[in-house]
N, C-alpha and C. Protein backbone atom coordinates (compact mmCIF):
# COMPACT_ATOMS: atom_id res chain seq x y z
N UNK A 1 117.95 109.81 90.42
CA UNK A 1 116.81 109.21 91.06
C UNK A 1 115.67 110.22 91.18
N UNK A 2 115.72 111.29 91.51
CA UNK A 2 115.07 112.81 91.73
C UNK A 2 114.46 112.12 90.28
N UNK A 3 114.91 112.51 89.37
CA UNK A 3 114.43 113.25 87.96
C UNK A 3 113.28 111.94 87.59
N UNK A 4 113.43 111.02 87.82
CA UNK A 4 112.82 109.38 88.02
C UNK A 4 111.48 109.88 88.68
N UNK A 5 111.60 109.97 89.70
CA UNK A 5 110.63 110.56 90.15
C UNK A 5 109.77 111.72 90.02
N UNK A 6 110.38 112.63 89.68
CA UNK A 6 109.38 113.75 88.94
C UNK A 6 108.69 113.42 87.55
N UNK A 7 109.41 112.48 86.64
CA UNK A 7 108.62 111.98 85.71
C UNK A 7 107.61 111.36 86.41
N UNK A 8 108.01 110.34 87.12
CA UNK A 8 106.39 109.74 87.42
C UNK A 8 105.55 110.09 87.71
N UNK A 9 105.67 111.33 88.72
CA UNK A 9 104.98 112.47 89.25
C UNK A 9 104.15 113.00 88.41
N UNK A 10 104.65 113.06 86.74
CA UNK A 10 104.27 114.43 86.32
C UNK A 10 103.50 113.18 85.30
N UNK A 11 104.14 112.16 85.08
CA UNK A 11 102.99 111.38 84.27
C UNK A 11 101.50 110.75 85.17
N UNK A 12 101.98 110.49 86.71
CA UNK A 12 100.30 110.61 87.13
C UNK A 12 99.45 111.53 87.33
N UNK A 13 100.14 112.83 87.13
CA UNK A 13 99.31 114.10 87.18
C UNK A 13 98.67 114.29 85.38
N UNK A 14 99.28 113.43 84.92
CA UNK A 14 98.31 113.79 83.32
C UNK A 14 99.33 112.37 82.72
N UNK A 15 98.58 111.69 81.33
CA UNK A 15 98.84 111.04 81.15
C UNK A 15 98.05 109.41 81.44
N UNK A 16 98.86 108.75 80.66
CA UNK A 16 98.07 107.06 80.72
C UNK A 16 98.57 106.26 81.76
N UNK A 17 98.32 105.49 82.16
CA UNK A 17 98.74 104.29 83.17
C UNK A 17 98.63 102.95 82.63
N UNK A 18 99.94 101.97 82.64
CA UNK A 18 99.33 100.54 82.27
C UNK A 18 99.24 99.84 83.22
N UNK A 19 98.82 98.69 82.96
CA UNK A 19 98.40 97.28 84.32
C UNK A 19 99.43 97.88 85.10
N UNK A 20 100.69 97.86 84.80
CA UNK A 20 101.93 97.07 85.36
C UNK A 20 101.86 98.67 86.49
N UNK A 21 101.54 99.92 85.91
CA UNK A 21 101.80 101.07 86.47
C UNK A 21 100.62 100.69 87.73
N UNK A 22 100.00 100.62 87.35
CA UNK A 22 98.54 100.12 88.47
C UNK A 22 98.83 99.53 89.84
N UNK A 23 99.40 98.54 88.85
CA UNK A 23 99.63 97.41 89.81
C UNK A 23 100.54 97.88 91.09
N UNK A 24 101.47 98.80 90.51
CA UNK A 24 102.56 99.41 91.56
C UNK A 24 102.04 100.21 92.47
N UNK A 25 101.02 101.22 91.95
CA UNK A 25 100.47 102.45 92.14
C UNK A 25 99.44 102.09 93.65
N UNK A 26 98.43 100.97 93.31
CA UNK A 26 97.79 100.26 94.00
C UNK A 26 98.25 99.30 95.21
N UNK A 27 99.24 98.37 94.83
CA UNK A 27 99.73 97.66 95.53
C UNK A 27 99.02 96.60 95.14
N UNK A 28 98.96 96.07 94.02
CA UNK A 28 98.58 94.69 94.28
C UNK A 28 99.32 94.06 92.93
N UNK A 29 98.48 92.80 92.45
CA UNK A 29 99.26 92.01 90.96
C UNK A 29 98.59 92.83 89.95
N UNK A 30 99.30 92.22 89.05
CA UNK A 30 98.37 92.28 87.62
C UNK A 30 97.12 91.90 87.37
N UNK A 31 96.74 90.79 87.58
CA UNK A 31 95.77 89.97 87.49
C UNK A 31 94.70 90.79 88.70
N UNK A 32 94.70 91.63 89.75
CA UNK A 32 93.72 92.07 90.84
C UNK A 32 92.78 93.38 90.13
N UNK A 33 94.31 93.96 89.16
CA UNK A 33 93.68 95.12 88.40
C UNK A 33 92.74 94.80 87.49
N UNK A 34 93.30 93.47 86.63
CA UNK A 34 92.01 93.02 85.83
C UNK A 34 90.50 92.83 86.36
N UNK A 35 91.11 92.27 87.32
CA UNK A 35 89.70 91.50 88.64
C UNK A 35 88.98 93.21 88.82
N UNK A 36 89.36 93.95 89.15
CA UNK A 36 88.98 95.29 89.67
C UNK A 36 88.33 95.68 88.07
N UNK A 37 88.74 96.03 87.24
CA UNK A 37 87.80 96.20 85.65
C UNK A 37 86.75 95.53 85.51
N UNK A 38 86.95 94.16 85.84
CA UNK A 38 85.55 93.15 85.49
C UNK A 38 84.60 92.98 86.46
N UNK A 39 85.01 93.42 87.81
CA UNK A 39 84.08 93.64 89.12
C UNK A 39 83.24 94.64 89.80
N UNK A 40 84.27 95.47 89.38
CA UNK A 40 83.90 96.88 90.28
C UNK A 40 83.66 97.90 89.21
N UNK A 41 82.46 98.33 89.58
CA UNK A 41 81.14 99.16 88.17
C UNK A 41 82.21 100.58 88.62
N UNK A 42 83.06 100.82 89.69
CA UNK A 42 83.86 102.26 90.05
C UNK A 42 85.06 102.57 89.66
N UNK A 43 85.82 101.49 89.56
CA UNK A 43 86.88 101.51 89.13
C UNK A 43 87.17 101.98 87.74
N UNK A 44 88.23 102.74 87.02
CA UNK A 44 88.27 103.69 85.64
C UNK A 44 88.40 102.34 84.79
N UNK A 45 87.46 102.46 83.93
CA UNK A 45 87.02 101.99 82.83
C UNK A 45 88.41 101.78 81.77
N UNK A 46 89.14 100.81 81.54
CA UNK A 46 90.32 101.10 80.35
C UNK A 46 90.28 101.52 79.11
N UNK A 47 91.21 102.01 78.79
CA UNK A 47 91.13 102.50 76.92
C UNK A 47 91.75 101.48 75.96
N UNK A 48 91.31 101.20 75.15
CA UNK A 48 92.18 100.13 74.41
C UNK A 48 92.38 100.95 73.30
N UNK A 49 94.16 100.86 73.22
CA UNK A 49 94.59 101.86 72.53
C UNK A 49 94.90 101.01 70.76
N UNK A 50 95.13 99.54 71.25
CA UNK A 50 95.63 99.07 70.00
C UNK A 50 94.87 97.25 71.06
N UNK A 51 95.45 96.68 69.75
CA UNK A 51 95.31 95.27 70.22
C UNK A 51 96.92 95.16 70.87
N UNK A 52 95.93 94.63 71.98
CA UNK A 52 97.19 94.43 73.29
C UNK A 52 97.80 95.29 73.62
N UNK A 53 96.99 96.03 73.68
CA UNK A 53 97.51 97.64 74.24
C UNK A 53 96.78 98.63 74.60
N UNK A 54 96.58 98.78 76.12
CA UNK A 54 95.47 99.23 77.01
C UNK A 54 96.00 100.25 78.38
N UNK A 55 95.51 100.74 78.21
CA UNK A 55 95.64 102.19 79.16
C UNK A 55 94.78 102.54 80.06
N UNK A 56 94.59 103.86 81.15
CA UNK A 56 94.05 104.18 81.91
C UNK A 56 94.41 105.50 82.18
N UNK A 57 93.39 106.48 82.27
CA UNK A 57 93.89 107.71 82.33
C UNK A 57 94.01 107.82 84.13
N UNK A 58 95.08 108.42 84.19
CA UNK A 58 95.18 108.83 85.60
C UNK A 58 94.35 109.44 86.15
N UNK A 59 94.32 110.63 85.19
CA UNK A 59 93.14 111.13 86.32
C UNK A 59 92.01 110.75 86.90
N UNK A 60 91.45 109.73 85.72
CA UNK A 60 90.58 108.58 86.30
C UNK A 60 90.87 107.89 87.58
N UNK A 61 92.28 107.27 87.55
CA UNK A 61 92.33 106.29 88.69
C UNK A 61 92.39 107.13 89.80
N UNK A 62 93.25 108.43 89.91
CA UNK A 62 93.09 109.65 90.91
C UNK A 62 91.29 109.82 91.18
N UNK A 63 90.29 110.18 90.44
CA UNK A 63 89.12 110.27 91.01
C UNK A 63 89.05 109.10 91.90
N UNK A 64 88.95 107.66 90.97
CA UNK A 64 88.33 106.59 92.02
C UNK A 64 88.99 106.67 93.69
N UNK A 65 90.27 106.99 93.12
CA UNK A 65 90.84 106.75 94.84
C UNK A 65 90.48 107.60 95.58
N UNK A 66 90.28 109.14 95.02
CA UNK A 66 89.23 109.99 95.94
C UNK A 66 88.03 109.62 96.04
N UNK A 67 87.59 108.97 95.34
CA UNK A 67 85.86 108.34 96.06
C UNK A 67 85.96 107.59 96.89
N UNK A 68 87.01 106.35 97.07
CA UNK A 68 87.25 105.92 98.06
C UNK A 68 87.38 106.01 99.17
N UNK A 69 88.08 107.07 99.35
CA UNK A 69 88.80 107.98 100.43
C UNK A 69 87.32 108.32 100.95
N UNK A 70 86.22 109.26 100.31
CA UNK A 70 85.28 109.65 100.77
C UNK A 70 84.21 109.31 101.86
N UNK A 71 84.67 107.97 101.63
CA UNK A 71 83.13 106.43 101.74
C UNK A 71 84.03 106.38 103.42
C-alpha cells in the first residue's frame, strides 16, 4: 500500500494527470473537470496527447490550487 502511494506521490510531483486522476485529486466527477476546462479561464489548460487521449500536467493543476489558496 506504502509503495501505491509513493507512486502517486511521485507522479503528482512531475508527470500527467487524467480526468479520472482529477477527478479524485479534486473531489468531484468527471464531467465537473470538463465543466472546469470550458469555464474557468484558471484552471490548467489540457494536452491532447492523441485522439481520446488527454492529459494535464500536474504541476499545472498544483499552481492553480495554489492560486486558489491565495485568493
Amino acid at each position: 500500500m506504502q509503495l501505491i502511494e509513493e507512486t502517486q506521490a511521485q507522479q503528482q510531483n512531475s508527470g500527467f494527470a487524467t480526468d479520472h486522476d482529477l477527478r479524485k485529486h479534486i473531489k468531484c466527477s468527471r464531467s465537473k473537470v470538463w465543466q472546469l476546462v470550458k469555464d474557468d479561464p484558471n484552471f490548467p489548460k489540457p494536452i491532447k496527447v492523441t485522439n481520446g487521449m488527454t492529459r494535464w500536467l500536474w504541476s499545472d493543476v498544483h499552481k492553480w490550487e495554489n492560486a486558489l489558496k491565495s485568493k
